[in-house]
Protein backbone atom coordinates (compact mmCIF):
# COMPACT_ATOMS: atom_id res chain seq x y z
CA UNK A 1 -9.58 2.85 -25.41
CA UNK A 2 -8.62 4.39 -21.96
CA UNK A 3 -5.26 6.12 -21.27
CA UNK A 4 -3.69 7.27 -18.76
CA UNK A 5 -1.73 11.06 -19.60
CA UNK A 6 1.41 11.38 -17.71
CA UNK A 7 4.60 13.97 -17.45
CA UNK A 8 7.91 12.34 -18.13
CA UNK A 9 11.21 14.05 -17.71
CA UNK A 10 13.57 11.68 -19.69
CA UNK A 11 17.00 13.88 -18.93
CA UNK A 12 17.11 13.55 -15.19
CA UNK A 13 16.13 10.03 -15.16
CA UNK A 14 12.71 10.80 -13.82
CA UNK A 15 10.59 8.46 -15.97
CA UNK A 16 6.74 8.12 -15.78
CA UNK A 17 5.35 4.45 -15.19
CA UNK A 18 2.52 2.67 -13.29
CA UNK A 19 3.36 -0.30 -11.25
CA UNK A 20 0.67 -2.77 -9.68
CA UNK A 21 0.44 -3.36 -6.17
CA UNK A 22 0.54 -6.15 -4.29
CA UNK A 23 0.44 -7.38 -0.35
CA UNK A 24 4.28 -7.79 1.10
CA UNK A 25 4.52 -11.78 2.01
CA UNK A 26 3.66 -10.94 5.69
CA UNK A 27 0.62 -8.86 4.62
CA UNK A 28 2.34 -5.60 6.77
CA UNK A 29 3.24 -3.48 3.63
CA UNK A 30 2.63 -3.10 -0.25
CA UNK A 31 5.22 -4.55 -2.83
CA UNK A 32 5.55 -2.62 -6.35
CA UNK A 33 5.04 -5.00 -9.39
CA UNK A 34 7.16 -4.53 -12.67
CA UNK A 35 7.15 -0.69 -13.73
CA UNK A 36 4.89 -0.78 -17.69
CA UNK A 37 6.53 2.59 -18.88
CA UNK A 38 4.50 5.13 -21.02
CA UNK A 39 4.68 5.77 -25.02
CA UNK A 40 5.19 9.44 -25.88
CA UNK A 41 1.77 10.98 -27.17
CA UNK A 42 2.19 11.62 -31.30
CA UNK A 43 2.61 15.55 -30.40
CA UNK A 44 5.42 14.83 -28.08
CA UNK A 45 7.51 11.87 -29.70
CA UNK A 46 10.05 14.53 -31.09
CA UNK A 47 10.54 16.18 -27.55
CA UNK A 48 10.88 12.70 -26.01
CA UNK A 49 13.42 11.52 -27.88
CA UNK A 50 14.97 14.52 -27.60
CA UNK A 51 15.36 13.76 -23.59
CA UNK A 52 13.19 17.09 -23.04
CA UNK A 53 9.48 17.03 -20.75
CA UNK A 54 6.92 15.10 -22.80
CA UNK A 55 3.60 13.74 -22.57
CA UNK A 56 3.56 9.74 -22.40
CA UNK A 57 0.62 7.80 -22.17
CA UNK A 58 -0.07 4.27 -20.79
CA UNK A 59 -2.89 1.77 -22.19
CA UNK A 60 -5.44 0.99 -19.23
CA UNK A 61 -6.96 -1.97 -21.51
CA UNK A 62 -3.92 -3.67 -20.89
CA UNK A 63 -3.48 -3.40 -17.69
CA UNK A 64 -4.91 -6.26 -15.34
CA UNK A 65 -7.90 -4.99 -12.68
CA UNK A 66 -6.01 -3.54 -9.69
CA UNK A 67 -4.33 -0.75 -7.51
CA UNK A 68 -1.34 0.69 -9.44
CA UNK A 69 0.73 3.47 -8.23
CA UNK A 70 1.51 6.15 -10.69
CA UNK A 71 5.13 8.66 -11.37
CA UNK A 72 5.60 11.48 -13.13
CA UNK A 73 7.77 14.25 -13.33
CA UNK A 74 7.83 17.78 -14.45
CA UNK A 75 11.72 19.09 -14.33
CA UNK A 76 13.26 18.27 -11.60
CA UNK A 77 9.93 17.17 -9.51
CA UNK A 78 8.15 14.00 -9.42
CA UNK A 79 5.18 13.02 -8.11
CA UNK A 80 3.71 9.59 -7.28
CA UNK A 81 -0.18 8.80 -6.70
CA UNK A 82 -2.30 5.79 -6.56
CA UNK A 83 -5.42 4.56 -8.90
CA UNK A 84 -7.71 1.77 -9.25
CA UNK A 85 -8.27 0.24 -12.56
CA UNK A 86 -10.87 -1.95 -13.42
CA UNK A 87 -12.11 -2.66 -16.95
CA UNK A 88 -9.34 -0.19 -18.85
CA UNK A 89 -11.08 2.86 -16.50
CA UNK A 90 -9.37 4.52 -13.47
CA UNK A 91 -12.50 4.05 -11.34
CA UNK A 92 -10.80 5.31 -7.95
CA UNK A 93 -8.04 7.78 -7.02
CA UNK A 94 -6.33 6.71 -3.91
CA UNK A 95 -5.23 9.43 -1.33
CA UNK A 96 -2.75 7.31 0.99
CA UNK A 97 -0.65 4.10 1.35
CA UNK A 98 -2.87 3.77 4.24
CA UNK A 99 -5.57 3.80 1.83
CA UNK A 100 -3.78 1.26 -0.74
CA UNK A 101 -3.27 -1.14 2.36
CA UNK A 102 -7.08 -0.91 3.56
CA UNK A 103 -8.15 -1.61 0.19
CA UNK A 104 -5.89 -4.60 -0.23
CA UNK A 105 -6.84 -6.07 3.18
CA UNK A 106 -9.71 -4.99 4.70
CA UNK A 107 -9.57 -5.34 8.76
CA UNK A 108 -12.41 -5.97 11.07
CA UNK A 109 -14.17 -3.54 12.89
CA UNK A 110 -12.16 -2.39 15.36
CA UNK A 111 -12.32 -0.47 18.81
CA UNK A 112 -11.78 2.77 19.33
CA UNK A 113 -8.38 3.28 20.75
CA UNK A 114 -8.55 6.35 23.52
CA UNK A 115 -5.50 8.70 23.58
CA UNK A 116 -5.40 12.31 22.00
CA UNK A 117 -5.98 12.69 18.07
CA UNK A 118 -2.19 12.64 17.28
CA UNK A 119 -1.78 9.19 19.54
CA UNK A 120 -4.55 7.78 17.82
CA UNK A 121 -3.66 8.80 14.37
CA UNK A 122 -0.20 6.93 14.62
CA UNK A 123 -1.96 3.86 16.95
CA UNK A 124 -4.19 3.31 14.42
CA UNK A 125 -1.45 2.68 11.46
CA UNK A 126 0.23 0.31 14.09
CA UNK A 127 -2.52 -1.56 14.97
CA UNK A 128 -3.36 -2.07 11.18
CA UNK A 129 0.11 -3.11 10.41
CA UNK A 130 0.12 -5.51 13.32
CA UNK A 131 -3.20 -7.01 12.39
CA UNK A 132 -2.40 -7.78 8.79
CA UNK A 133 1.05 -9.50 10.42
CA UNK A 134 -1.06 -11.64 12.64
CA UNK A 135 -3.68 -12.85 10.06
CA UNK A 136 -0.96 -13.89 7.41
CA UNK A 137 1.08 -15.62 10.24
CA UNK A 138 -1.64 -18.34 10.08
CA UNK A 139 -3.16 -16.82 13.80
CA UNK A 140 -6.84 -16.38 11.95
CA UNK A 141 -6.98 -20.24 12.38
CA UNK A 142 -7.08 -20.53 16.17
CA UNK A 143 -10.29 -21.42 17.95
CA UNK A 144 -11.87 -18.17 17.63
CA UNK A 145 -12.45 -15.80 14.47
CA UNK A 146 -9.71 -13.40 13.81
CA UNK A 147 -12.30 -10.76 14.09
CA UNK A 148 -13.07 -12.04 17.81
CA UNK A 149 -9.01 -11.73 18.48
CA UNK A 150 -9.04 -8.17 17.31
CA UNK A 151 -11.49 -7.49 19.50
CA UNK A 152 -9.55 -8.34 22.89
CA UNK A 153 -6.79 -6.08 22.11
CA UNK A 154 -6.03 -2.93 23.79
CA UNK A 155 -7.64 -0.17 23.15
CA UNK A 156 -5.40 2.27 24.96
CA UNK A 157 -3.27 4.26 22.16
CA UNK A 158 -0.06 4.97 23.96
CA UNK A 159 0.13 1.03 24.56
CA UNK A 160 0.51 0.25 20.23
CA UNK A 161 2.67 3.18 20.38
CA UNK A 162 4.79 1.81 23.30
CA UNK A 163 4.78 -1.65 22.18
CA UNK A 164 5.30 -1.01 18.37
CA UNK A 165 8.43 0.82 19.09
CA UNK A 166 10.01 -1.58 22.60
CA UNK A 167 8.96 -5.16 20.50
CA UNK A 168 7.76 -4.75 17.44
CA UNK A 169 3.57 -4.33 16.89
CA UNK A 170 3.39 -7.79 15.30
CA UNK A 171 5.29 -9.30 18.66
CA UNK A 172 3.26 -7.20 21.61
CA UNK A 173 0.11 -8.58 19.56
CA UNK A 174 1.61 -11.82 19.56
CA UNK A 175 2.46 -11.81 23.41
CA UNK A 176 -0.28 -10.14 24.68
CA UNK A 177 -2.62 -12.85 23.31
CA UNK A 178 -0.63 -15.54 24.39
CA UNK A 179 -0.22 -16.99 20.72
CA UNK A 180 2.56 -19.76 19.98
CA UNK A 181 4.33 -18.46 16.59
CA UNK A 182 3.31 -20.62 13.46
CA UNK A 183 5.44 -18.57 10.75
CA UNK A 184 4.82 -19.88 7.03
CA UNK A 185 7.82 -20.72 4.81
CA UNK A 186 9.33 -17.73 2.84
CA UNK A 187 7.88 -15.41 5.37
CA UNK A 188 9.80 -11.88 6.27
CA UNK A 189 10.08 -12.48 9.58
């Protein structure tokens, strides 16, 4: 039986849990799922109910195959993370929300966007945020593959980083390819 060891700090209200991720309804962002809160580890019940720092542990067997972010604290500090669980086993530690988003929705191969390593850093997380907006807004649909539509959009850096910040990334994607909006009931935009 796998389990997952984390810090919880009961006084301050910092309280250790794991939380499965989801997609956002227009596929731009994660959504947390209900927090499953850890059981103190025998050792540490005492200390726990005490309200002091204890070990708590959380059952992996009953958690459903997924990407969970993680708290814990130690005194006044907490610290968040992200895991993959499959089978009861953390099989993946997850660096990034970046990360968490690319292995929730894959894109297409893209382009290289041209601009200086800081430009293209922050182009990159607009373009990615913008393509999982246009694929859930039904676009994917439209003569040609979704993957073929990725593929006509700039590839100049500064023009995400313009457009992302003037219209929106979701919009200047929408515009520049000329799309009609077809936005699905219960949608966030």
């Amino acid at each position: 039986m796998a389990k997952l060891q984390l810090t919880h700090y009961k006084r301050k209200s910092i309280f250790a849990y794991v939380s499965k991720l989801e997609l956002t309804t227009n596929g731009a962002d994660i959504k947390r799922g209900p927090f499953i809160n850890g059981q103190p580890i025998e050792s540490d019940k005492e200390r726990f109910y005490k309200g002091q720092s204890a070990t708590v542990e959380i059952d992996l067997d009953k958690l459903e195959d997924g990407i969970y972010e993680y708290k814990e604290a130690s005194g006044h500090k907490s610290s968040f993370g992200y895991i993959e669980v499959k089978g009861g086993e953390v099989v993946k530690d997850i660096d990034s929300k970046e990360d968490v988003l690319e292995m929730l929705f894959p894109l297409p191969t893209l382009p290289m966007l041209d601009g200086s390593d800081k430009q293209v850093d922050w182009a990159n997380k607009i373009r990615a945020q913008a393509l999982r907006w246009l694929w859930h807004q039904g676009f994917h649909g439209v003569s040609e593959s979704y993957a073929e539509y990725c593929q006509k959009l700039p590839t100049d850096a500064k023009w995400w980083i313009d457009n992302g910040k003037d219209h929106g990334a979701h919009e200047a994607v929408r515009m520049f390819l000329g799309l009609e909006y077809n936005t699905p009931a219960g949608s966030d935009y």
